[in-house]
C-alpha atoms as a PDB file:
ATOM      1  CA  UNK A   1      93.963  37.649 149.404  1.00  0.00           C
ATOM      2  CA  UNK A   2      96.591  38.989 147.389  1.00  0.00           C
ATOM      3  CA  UNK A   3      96.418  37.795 143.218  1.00  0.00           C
ATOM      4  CA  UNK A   4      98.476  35.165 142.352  1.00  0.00           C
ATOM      5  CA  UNK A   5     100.450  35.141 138.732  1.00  0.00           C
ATOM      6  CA  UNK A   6     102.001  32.233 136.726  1.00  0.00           C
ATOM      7  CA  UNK A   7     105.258  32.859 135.537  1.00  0.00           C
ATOM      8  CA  UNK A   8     107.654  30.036 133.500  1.00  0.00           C
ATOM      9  CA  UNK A   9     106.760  27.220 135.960  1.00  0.00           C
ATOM     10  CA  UNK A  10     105.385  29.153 139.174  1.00  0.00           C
ATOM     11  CA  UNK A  11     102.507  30.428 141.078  1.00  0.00           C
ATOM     12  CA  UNK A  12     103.886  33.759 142.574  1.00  0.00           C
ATOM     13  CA  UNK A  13     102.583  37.050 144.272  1.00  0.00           C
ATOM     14  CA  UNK A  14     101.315  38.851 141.500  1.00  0.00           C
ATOM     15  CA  UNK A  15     103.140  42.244 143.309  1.00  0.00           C
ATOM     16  CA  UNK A  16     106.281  40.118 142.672  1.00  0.00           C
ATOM     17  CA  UNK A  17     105.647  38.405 139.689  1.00  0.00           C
ATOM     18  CA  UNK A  18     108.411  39.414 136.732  1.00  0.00           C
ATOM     19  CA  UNK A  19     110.216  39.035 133.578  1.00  0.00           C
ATOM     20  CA  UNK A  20     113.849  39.289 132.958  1.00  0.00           C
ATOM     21  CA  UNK A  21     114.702  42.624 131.915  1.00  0.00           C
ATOM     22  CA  UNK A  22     115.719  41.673 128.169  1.00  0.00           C
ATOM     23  CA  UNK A  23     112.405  39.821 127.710  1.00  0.00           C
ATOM     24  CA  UNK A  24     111.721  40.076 123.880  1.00  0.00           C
ATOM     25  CA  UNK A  25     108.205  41.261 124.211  1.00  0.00           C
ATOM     26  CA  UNK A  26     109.928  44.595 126.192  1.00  0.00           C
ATOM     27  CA  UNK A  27     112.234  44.788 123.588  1.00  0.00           C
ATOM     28  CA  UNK A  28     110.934  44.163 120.498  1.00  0.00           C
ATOM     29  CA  UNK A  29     107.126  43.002 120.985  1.00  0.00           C
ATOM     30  CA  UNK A  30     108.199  39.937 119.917  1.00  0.00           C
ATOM     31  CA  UNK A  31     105.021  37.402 121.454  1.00  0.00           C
ATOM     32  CA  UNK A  32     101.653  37.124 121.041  1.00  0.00           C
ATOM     33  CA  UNK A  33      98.480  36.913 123.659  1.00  0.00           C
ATOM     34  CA  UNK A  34      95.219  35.738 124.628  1.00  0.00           C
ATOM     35  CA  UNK A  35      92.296  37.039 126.405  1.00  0.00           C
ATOM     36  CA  UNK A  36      90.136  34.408 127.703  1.00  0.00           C
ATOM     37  CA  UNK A  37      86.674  35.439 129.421  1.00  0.00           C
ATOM     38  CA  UNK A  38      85.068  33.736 132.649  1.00  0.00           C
ATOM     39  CA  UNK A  39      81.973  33.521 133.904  1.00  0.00           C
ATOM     40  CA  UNK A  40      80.707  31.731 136.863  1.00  0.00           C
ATOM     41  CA  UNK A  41      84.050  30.841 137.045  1.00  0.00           C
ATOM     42  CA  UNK A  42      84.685  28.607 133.791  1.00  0.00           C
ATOM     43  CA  UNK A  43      86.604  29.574 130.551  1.00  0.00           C
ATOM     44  CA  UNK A  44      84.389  30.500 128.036  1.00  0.00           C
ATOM     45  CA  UNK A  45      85.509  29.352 123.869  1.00  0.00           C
ATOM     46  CA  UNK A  46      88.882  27.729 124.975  1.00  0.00           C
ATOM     47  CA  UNK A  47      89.560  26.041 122.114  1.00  0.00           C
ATOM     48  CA  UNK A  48      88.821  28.679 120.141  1.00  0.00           C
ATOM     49  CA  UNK A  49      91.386  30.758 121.921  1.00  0.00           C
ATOM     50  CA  UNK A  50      94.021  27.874 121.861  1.00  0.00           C
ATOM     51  CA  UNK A  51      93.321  27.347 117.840  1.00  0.00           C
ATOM     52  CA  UNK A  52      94.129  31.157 117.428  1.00  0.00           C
ATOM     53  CA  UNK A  53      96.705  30.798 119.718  1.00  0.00           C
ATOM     54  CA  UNK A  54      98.727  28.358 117.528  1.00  0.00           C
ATOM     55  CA  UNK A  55      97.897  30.247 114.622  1.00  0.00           C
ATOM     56  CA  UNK A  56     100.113  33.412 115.833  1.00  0.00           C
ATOM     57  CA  UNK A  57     102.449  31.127 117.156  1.00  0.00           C
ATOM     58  CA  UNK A  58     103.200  29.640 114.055  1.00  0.00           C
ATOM     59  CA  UNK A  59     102.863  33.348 112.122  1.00  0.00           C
ATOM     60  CA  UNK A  60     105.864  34.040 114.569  1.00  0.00           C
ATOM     61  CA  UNK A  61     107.849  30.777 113.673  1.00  0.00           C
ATOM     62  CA  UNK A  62     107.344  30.626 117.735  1.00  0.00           C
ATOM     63  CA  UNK A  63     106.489  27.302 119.618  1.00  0.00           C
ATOM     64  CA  UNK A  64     104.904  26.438 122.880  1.00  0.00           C
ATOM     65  CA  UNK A  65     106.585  23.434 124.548  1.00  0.00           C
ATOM     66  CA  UNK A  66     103.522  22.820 126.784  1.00  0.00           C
ATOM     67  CA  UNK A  67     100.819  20.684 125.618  1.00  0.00           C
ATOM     68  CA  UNK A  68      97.366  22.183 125.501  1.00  0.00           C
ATOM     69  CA  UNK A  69      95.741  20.076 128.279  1.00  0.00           C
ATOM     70  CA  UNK A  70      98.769  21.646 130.525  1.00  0.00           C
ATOM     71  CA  UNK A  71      97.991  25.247 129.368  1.00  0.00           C
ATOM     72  CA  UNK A  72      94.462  24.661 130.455  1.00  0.00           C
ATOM     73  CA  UNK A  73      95.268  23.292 133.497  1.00  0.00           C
ATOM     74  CA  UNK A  74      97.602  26.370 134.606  1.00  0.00           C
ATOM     75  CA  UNK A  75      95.041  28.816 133.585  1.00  0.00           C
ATOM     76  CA  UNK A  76      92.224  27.100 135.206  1.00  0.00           C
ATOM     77  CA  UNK A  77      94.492  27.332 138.193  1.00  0.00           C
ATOM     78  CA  UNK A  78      94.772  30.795 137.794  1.00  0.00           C
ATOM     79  CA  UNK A  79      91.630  31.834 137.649  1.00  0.00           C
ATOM     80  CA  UNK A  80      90.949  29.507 140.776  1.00  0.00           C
ATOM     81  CA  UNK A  81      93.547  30.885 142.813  1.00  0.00           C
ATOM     82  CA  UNK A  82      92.090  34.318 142.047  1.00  0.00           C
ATOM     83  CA  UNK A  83      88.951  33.304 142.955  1.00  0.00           C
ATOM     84  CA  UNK A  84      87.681  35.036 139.685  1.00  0.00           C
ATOM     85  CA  UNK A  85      84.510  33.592 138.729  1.00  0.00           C
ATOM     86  CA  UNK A  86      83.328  36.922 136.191  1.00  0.00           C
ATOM     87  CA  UNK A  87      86.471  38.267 135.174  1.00  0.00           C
ATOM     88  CA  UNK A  88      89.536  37.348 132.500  1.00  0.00           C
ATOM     89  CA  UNK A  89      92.725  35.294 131.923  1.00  0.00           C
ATOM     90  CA  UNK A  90      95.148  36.624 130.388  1.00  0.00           C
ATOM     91  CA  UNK A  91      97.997  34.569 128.540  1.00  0.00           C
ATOM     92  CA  UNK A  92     101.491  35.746 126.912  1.00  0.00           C
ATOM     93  CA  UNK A  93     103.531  33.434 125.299  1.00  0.00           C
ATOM     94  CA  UNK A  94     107.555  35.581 124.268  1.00  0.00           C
ATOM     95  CA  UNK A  95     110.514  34.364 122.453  1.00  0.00           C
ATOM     96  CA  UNK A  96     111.985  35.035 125.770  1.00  0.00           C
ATOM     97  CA  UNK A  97     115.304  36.447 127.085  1.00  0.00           C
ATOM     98  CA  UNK A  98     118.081  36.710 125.179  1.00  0.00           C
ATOM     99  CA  UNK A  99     120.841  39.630 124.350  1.00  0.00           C
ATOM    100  CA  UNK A 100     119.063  42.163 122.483  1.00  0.00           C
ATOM    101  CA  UNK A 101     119.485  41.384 118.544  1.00  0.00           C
ATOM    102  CA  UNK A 102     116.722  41.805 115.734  1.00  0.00           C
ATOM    103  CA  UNK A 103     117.284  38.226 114.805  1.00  0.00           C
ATOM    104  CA  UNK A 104     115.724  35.274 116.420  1.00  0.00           C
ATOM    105  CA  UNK A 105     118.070  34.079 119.426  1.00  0.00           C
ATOM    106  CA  UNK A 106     119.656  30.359 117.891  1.00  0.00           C
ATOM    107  CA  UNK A 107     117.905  28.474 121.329  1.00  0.00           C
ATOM    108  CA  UNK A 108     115.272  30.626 122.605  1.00  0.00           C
ATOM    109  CA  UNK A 109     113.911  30.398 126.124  1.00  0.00           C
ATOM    110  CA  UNK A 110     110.406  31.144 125.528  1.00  0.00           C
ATOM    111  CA  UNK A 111     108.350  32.673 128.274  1.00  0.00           C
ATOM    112  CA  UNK A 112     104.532  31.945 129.421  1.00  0.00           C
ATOM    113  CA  UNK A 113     102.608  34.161 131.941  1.00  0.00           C
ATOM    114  CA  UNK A 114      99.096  33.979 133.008  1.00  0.00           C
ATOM    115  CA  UNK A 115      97.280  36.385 135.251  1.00  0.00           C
ATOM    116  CA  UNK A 116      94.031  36.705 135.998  1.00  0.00           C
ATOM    117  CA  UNK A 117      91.188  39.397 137.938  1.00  0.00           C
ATOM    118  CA  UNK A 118      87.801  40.063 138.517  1.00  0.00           C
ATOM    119  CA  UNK A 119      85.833  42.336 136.345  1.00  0.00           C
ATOM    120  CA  UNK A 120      82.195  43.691 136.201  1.00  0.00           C
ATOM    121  CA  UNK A 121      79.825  41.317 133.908  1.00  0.00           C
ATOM    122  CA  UNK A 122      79.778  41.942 130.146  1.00  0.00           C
ATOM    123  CA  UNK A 123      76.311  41.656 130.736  1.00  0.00           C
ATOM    124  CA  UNK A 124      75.738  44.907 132.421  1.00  0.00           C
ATOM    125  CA  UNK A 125      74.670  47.998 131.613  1.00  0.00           C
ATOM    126  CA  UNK A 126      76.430  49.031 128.146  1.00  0.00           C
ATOM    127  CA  UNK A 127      74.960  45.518 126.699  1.00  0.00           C
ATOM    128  CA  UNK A 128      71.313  46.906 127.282  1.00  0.00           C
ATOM    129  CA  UNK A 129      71.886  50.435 126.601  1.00  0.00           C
ATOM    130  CA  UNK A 130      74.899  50.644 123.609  1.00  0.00           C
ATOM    131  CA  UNK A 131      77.427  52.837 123.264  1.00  0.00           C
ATOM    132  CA  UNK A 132      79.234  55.111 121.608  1.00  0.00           C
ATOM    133  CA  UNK A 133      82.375  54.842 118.828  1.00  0.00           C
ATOM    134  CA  UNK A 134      84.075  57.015 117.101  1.00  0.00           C
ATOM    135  CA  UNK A 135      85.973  56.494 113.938  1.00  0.00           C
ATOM    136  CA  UNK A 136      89.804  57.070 113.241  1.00  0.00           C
ATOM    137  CA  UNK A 137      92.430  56.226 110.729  1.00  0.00           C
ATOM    138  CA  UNK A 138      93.618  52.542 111.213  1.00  0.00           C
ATOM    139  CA  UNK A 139      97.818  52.829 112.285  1.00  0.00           C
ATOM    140  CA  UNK A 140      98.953  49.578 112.609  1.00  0.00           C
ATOM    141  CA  UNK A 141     100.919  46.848 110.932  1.00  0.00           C
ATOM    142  CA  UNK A 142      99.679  44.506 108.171  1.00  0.00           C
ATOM    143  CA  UNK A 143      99.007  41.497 109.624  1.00  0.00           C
ATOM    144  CA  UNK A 144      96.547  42.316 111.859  1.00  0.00           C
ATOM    145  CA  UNK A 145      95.671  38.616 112.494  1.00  0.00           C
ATOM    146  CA  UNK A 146      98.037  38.266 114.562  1.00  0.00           C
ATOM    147  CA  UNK A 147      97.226  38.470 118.278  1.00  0.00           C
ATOM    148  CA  UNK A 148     100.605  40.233 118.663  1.00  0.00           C
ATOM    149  CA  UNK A 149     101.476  42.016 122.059  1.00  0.00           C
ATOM    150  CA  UNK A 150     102.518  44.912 119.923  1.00  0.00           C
ATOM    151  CA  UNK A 151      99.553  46.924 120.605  1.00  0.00           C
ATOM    152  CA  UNK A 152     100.696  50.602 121.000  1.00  0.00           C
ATOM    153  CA  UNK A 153      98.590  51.811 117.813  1.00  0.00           C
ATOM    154  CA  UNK A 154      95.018  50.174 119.350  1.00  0.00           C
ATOM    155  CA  UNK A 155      96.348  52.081 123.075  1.00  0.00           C
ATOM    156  CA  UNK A 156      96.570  55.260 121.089  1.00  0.00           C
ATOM    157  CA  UNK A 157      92.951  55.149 119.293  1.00  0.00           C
ATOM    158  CA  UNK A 158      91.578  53.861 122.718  1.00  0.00           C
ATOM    159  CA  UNK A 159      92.817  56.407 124.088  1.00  0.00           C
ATOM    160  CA  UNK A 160      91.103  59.182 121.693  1.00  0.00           C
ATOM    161  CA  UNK A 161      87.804  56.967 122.033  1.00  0.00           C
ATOM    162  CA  UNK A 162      88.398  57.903 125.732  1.00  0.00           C
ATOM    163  CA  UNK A 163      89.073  61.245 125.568  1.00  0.00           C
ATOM    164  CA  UNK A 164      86.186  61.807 123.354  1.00  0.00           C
ATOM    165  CA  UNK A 165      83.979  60.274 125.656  1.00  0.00           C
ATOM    166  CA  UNK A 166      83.349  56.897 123.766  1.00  0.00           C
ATOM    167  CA  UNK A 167      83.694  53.414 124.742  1.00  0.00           C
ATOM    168  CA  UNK A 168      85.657  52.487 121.361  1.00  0.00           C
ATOM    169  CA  UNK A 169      87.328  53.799 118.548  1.00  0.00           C
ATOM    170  CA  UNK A 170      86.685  51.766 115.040  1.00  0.00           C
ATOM    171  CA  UNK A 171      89.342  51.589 112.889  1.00  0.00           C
ATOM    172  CA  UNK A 172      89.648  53.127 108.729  1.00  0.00           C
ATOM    173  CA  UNK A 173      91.494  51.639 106.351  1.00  0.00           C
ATOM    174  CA  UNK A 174      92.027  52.359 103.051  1.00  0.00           C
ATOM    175  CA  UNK A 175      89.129  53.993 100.884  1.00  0.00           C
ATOM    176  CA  UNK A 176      86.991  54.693 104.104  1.00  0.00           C
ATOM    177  CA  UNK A 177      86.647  50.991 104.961  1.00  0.00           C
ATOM    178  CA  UNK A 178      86.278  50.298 108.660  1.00  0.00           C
ATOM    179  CA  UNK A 179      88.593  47.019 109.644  1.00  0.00           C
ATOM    180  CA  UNK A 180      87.589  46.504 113.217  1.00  0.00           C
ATOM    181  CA  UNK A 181      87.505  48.374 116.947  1.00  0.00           C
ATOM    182  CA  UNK A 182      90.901  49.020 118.910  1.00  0.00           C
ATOM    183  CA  UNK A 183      90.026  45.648 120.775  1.00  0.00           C
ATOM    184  CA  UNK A 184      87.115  44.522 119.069  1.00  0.00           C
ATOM    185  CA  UNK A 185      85.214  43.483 116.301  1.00  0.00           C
ATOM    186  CA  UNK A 186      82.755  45.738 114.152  1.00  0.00           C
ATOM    187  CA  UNK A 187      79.248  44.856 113.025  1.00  0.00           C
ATOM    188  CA  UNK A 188      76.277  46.578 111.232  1.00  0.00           C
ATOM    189  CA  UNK A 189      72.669  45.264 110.448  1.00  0.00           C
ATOM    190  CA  UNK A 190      71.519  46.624 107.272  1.00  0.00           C
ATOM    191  CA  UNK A 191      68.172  46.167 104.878  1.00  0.00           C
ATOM    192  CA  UNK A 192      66.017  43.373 105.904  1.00  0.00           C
ATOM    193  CA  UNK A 193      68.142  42.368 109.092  1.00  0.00           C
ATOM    194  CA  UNK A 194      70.784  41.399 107.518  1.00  0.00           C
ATOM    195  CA  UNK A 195      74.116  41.129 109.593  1.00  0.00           C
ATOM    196  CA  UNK A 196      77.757  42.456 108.094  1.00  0.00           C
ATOM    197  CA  UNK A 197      81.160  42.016 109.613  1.00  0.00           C
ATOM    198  CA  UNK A 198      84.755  42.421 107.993  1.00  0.00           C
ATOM    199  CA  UNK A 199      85.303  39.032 106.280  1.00  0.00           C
ATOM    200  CA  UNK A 200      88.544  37.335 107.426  1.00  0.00           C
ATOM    201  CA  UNK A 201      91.730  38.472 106.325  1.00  0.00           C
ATOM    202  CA  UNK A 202      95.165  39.848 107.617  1.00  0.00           C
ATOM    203  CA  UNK A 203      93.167  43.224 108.285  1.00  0.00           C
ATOM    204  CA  UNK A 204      91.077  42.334 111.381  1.00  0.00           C
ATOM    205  CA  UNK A 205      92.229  40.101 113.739  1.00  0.00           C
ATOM    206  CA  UNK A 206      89.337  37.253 113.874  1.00  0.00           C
ATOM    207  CA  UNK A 207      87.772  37.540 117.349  1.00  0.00           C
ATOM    208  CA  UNK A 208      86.263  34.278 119.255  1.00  0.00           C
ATOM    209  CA  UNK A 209      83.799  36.138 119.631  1.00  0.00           C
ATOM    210  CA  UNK A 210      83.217  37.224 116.515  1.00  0.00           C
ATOM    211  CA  UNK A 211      83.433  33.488 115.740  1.00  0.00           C
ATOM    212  CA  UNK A 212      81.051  32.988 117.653  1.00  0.00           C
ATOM    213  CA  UNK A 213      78.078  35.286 117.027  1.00  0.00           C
ATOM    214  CA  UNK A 214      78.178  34.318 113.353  1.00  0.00           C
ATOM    215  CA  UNK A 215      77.739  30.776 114.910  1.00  0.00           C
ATOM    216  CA  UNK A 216      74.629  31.573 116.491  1.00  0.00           C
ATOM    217  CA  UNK A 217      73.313  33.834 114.082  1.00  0.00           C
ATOM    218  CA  UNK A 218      73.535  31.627 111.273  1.00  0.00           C
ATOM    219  CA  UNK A 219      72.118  28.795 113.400  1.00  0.00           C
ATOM    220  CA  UNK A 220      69.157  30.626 114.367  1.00  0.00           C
ATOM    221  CA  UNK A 221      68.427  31.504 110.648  1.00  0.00           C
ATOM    222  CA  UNK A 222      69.800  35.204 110.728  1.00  0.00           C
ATOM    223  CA  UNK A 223      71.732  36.183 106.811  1.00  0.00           C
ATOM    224  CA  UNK A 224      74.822  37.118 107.460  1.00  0.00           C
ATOM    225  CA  UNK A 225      77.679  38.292 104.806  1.00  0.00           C
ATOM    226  CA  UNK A 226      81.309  38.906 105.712  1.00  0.00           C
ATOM    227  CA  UNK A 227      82.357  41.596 103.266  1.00  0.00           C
ATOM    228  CA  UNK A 228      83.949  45.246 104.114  1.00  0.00           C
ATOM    229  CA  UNK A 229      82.184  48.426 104.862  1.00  0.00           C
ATOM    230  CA  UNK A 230      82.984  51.892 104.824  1.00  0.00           C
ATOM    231  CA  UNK A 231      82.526  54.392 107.648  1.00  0.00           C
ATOM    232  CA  UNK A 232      79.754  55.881 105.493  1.00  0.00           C
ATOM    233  CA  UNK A 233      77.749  52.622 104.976  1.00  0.00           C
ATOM    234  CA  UNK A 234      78.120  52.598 109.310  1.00  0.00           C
ATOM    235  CA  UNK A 235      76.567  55.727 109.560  1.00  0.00           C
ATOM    236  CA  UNK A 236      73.017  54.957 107.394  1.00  0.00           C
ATOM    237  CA  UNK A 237      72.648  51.101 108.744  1.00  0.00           C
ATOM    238  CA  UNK A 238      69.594  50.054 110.626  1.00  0.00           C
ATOM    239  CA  UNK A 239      71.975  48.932 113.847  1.00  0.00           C
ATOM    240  CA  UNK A 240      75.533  48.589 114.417  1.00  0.00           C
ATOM    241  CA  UNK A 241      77.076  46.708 117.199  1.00  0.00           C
ATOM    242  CA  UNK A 242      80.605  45.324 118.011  1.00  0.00           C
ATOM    243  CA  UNK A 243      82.177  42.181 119.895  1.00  0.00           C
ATOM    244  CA  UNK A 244      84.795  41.120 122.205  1.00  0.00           C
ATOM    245  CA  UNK A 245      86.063  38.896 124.664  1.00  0.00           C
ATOM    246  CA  UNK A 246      85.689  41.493 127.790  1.00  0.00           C
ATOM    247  CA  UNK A 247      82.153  42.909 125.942  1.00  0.00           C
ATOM    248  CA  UNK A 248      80.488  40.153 124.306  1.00  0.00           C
ATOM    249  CA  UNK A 249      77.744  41.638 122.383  1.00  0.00           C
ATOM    250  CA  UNK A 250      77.496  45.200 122.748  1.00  0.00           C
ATOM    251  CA  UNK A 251      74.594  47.854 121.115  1.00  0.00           C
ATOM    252  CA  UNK A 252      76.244  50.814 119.316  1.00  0.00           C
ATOM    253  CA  UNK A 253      74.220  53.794 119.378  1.00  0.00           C
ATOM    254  CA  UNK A 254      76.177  57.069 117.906  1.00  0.00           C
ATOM    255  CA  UNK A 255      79.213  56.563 115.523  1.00  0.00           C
ATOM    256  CA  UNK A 256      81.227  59.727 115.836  1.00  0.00           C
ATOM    257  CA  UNK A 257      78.162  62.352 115.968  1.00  0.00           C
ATOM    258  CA  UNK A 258      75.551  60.008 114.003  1.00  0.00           C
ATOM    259  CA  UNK A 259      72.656  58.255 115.580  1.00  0.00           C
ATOM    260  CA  UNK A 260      72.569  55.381 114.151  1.00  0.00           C
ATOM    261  CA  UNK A 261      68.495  54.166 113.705  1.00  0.00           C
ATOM    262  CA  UNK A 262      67.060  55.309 116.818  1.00  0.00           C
ATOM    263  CA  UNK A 263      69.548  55.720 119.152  1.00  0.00           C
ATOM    264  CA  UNK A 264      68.512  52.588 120.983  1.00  0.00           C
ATOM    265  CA  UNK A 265      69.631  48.926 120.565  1.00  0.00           C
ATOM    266  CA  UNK A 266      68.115  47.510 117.742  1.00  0.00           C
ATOM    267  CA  UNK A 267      66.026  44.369 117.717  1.00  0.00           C
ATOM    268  CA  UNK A 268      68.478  42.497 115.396  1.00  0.00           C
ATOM    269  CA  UNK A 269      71.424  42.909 117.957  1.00  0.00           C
ATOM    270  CA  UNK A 270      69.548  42.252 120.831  1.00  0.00           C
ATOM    271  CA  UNK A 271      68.833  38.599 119.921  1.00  0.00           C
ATOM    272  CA  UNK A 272      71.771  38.362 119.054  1.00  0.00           C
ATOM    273  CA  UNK A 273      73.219  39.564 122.271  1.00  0.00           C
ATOM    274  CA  UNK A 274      70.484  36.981 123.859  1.00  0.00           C
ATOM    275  CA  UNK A 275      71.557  34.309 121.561  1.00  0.00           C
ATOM    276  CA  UNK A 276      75.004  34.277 122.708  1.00  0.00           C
ATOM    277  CA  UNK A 277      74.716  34.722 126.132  1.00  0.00           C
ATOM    278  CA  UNK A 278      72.762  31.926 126.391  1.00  0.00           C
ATOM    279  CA  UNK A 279      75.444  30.032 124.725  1.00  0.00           C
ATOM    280  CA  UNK A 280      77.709  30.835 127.599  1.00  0.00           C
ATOM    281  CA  UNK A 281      75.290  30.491 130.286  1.00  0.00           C
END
């Protein structure tokens, strides 16, 4: 069966699925996205996505005329017509066609796609044996907390992460300080098993994820601060791991050439990692 697409108000062959040519996210980037992740066929954090959703639509001064209940309905549809039960949804929301200007068009025609496709489990084999990141300078704009389609910065560190063999590339900012991953959040366990992640701000984008995991963590009586940390701090902690939509929880072993503790998942991130995915299960 060939995948099926949404696209402004139809189910279409995704090999014919399409946006007009002067589509402001071509153009200018102008839209923002979500990533939702399914398993055993149901949308995992929803409202979570939809909160953050609204909060880059508003950032944009964009709005979504469909009601949430309708979004979920379309993607649900989606990922049914797909027949994707582990895989992920994705959703773009653009300020839509209009004659290419920088300013906002005066009635814009905003545009909504959803896809979705099958994917191997999160849960596989880089959750039980970690990976490896390396680090490089952090490229993109300042409001990073903005799920903005504008993504060409996080391509081009994915792409060294690739090239150097690694599954991710984390992100420095100013003074050494390491913001996030390309597409996904950054973690270290320090003295005593305590758990530290970038604290919100317009530097990282917040991931549901990430939302999550300090959830569970702090439910299941693990300390947890949310303050920065430098590349250097990364390097000399007991365990580091990193989270996403497509990942979940995932061990990191090596940062650039460090080994960081024993080169194995650490016992800190692996409840953690079994903490959450029972929260999903």
């Amino acid at each position: 069966m060939s995948r099926i697409a949404y696209v402004n108000g139809q189910f279409m062959s995704h090999d014919f699925a399409a946006i007009h040519i002067e589509d402001r996210a071509t153009q200018f980037g102008d839209g923002v996205y979500e990533v939702f992740a399914a398993v055993k066929g149901k949308l995992i954090d929803s409202e979570l996505h939809f909160d953050r959703l609204d909060r880059s639509l508003r950032a944009l001064e964009m709005e979504m005329s469909l009601s949430r209940a309708t979004l979920k309905l379309i993607l649900r549809e989606v990922v049914r017509l797909n027949r994707v039960t582990e895989g992920l949804c994705y959703l773009q929301v653009s300020r839509g066609a209009a004659p290419r200007n920088h300013t906002f068009p005066n009635k814009p025609s905003y545009s909504l796609i959803v896809t979705a496709r099958r994917s191997q489990p999160a849960t596989g084999k880089i959750g039980i044996e970690g990976v490896h990141v390396i680090t490089t300078a952090d490229q993109r704009w300042q409001r990073r907390d903005i799920k903005s389609v504008s993504l060409l910065p996080n391509v081009l560190a994915k792409q060294k992460a690739a090239v150097a063999g690694a599954f991710e590339a984390w992100l420095i900012h100013n003074n050494g300080i390491i913001t996030e991953g390309s597409h996904s959040n950054a973690w270290i366990v320090g003295d005593s098993g305590t758990v530290i992640t970038h604290h919100e701000s317009i530097d990282i984008l917040s991931g549901v994820t990430r939302n999550r995991v300090l959830q569970v963590a702090r439910s299941d009586g693990v300390k947890v601060i949310e303050r920065a940390f430098t590349v250097a701090e990364a390097k000399q902690a007991h365990e580091a791991f990193l989270t996403s939509t497509s990942s979940f929880v995932v061990p990191v072993t090596h940062i650039d050439d460090t080994v960081i503790g024993d080169g194995r998942p650490g016992p800190v991130t692996k409840r953690l990692r079994g903490l959450y995915l029972r929260t999903i299960s």
